[in-house]
C-alpha atoms as a PDB file:
ATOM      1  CA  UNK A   1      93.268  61.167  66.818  1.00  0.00           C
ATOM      2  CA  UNK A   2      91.430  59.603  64.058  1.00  0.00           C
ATOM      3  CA  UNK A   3      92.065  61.026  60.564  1.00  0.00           C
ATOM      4  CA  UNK A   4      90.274  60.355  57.142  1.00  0.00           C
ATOM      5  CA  UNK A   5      91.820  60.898  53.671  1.00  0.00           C
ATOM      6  CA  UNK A   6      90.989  62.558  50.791  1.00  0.00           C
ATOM      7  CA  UNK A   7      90.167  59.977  48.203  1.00  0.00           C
ATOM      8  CA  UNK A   8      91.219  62.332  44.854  1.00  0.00           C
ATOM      9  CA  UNK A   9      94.990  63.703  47.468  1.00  0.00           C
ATOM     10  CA  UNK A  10      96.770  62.625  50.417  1.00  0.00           C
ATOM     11  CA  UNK A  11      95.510  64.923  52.082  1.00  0.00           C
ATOM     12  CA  UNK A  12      94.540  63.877  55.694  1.00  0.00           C
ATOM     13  CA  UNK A  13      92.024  66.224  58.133  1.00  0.00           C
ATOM     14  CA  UNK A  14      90.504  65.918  61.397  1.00  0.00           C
ATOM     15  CA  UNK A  15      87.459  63.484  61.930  1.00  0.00           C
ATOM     16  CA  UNK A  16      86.264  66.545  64.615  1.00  0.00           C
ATOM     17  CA  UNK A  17      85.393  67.957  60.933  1.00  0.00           C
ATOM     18  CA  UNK A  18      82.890  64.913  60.276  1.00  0.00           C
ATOM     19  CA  UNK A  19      79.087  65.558  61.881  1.00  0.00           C
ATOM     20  CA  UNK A  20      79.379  63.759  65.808  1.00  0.00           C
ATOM     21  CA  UNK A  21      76.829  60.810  64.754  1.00  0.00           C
ATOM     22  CA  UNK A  22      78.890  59.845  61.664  1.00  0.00           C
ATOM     23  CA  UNK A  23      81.835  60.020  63.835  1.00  0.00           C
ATOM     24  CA  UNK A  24      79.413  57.502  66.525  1.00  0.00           C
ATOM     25  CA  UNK A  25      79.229  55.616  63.116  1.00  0.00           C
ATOM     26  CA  UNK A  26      82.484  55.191  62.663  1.00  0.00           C
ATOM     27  CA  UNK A  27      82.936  53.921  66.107  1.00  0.00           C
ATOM     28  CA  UNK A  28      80.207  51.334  65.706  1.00  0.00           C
ATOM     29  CA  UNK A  29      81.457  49.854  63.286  1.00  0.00           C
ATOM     30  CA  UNK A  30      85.045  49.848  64.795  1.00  0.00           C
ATOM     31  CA  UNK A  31      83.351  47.536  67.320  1.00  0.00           C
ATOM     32  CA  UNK A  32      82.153  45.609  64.965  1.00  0.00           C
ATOM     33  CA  UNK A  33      83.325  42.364  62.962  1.00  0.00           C
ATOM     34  CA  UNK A  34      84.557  43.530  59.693  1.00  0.00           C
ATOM     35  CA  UNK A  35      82.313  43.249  57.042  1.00  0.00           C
ATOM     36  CA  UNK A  36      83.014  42.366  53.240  1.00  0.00           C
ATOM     37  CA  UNK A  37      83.150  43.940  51.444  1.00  0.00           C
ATOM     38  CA  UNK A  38      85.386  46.942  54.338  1.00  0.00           C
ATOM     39  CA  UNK A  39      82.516  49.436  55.100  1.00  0.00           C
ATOM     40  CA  UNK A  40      83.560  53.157  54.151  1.00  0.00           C
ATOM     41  CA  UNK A  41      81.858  56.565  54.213  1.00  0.00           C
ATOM     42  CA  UNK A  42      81.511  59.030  51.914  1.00  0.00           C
ATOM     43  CA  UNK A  43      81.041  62.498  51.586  1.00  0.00           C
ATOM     44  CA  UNK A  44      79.371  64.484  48.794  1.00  0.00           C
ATOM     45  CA  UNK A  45      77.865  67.494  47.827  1.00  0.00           C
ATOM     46  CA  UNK A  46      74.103  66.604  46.990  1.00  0.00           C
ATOM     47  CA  UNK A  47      71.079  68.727  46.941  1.00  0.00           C
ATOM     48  CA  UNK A  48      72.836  71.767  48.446  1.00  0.00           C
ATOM     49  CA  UNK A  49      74.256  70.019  51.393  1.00  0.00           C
ATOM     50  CA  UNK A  50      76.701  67.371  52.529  1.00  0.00           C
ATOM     51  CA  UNK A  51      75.355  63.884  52.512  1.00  0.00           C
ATOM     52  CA  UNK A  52      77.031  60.988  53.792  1.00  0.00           C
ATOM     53  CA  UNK A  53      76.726  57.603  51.595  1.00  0.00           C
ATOM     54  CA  UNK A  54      77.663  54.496  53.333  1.00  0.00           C
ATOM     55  CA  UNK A  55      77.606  51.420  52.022  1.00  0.00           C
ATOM     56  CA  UNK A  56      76.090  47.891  52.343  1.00  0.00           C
ATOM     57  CA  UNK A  57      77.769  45.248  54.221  1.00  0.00           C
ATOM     58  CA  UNK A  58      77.041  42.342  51.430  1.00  0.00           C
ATOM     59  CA  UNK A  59      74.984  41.839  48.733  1.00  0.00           C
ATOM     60  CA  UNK A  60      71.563  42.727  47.667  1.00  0.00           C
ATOM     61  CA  UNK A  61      71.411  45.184  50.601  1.00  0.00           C
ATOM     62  CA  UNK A  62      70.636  48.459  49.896  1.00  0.00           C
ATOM     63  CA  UNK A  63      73.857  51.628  50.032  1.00  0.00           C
ATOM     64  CA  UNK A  64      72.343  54.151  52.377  1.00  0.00           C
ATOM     65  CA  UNK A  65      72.657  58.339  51.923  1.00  0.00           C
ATOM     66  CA  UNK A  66      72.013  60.214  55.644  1.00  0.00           C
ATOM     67  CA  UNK A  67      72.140  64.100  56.330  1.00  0.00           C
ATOM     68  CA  UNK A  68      74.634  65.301  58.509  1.00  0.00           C
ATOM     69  CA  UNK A  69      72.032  64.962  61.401  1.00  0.00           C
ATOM     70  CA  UNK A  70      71.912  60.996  60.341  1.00  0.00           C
ATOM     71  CA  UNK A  71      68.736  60.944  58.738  1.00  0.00           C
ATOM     72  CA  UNK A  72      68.273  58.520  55.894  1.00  0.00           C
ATOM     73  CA  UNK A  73      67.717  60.005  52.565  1.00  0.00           C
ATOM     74  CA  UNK A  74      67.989  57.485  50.505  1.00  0.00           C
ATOM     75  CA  UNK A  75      69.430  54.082  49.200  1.00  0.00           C
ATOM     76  CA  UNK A  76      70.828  55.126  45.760  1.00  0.00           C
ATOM     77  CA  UNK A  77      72.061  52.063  44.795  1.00  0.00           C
ATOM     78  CA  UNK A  78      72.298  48.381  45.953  1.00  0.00           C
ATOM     79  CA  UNK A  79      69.075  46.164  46.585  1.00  0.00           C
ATOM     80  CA  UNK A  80      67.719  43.344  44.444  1.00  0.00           C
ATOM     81  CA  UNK A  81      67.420  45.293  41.087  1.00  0.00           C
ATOM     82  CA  UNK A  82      70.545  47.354  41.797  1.00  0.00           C
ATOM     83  CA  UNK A  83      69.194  50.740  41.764  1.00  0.00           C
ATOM     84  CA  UNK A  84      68.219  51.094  45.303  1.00  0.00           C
ATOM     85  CA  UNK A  85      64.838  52.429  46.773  1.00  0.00           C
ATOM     86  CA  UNK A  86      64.232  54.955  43.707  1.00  0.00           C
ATOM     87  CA  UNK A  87      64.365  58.238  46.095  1.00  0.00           C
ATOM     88  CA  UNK A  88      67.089  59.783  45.152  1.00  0.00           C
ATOM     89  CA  UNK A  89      67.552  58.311  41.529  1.00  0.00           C
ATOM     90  CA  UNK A  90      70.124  60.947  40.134  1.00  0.00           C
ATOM     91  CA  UNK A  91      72.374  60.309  43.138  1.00  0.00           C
ATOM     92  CA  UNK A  92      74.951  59.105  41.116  1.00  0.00           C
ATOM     93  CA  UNK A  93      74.818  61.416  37.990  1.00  0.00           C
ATOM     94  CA  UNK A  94      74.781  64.708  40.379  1.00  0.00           C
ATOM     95  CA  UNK A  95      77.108  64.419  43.593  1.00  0.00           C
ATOM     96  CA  UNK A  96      79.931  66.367  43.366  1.00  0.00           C
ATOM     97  CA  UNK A  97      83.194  66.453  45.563  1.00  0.00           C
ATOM     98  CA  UNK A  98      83.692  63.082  47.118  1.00  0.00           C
ATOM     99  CA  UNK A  99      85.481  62.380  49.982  1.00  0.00           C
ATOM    100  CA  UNK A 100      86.411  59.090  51.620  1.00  0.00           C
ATOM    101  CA  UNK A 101      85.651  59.809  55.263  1.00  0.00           C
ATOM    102  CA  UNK A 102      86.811  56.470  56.385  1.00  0.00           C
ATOM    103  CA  UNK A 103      87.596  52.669  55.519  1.00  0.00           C
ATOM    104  CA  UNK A 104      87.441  49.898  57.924  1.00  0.00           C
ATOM    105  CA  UNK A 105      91.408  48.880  56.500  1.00  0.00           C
ATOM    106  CA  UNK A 106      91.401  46.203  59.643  1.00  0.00           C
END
């Protein structure tokens, strides 16, 4: 079974926790080549839900935010200027509770 860790304990729980298409996330990118920097998904509070930020496989590419039902939100960050597509600007200054879902450690 596939764990994920608590980024702020050691605390490891079940991926069957984790919304099924961020789970079929994590398995695409297990197919994948790794990409540098390792990709990794987070979880935050945001807006009164769970959001799931993920970010970009190199540079100038934009970080992406989805819903638990994989919609995009947002790109908070990343891009040319750095500050991503403007739609979700406080992002940074208002998630609460991270949690490192997973990291490609391959």
């Amino acid at each position: 079974m596939t764990a994920f860790l608590n980024s702020n304990a050691c605390e490891k729980k079940a991926l069957s926790d984790v919304p099924s298409c961020i789970q079929q996330m994590i398995k695409d990118y297990e197919n994948k080549p790794k990409q540098n920097p390792p990709a990794a998904i987070y979880q935050y509070d945001y807006n009164g839900g769970k959001v799931y930020y993920v970010n970009a496989p190199c540079c100038d590419q934009f970080n992406t935010v989805f819903d638990a039902n994989c919609n995009v939100l947002c790109h908070p960050d990343g891009g040319l200027t750095g500050k991503g597509d403007g739609r979700c600007a406080d992002f940074n200054n208002v998630k609460a509770n991270e949690l490192l879902i997973w990291k490609d450690i391959r």
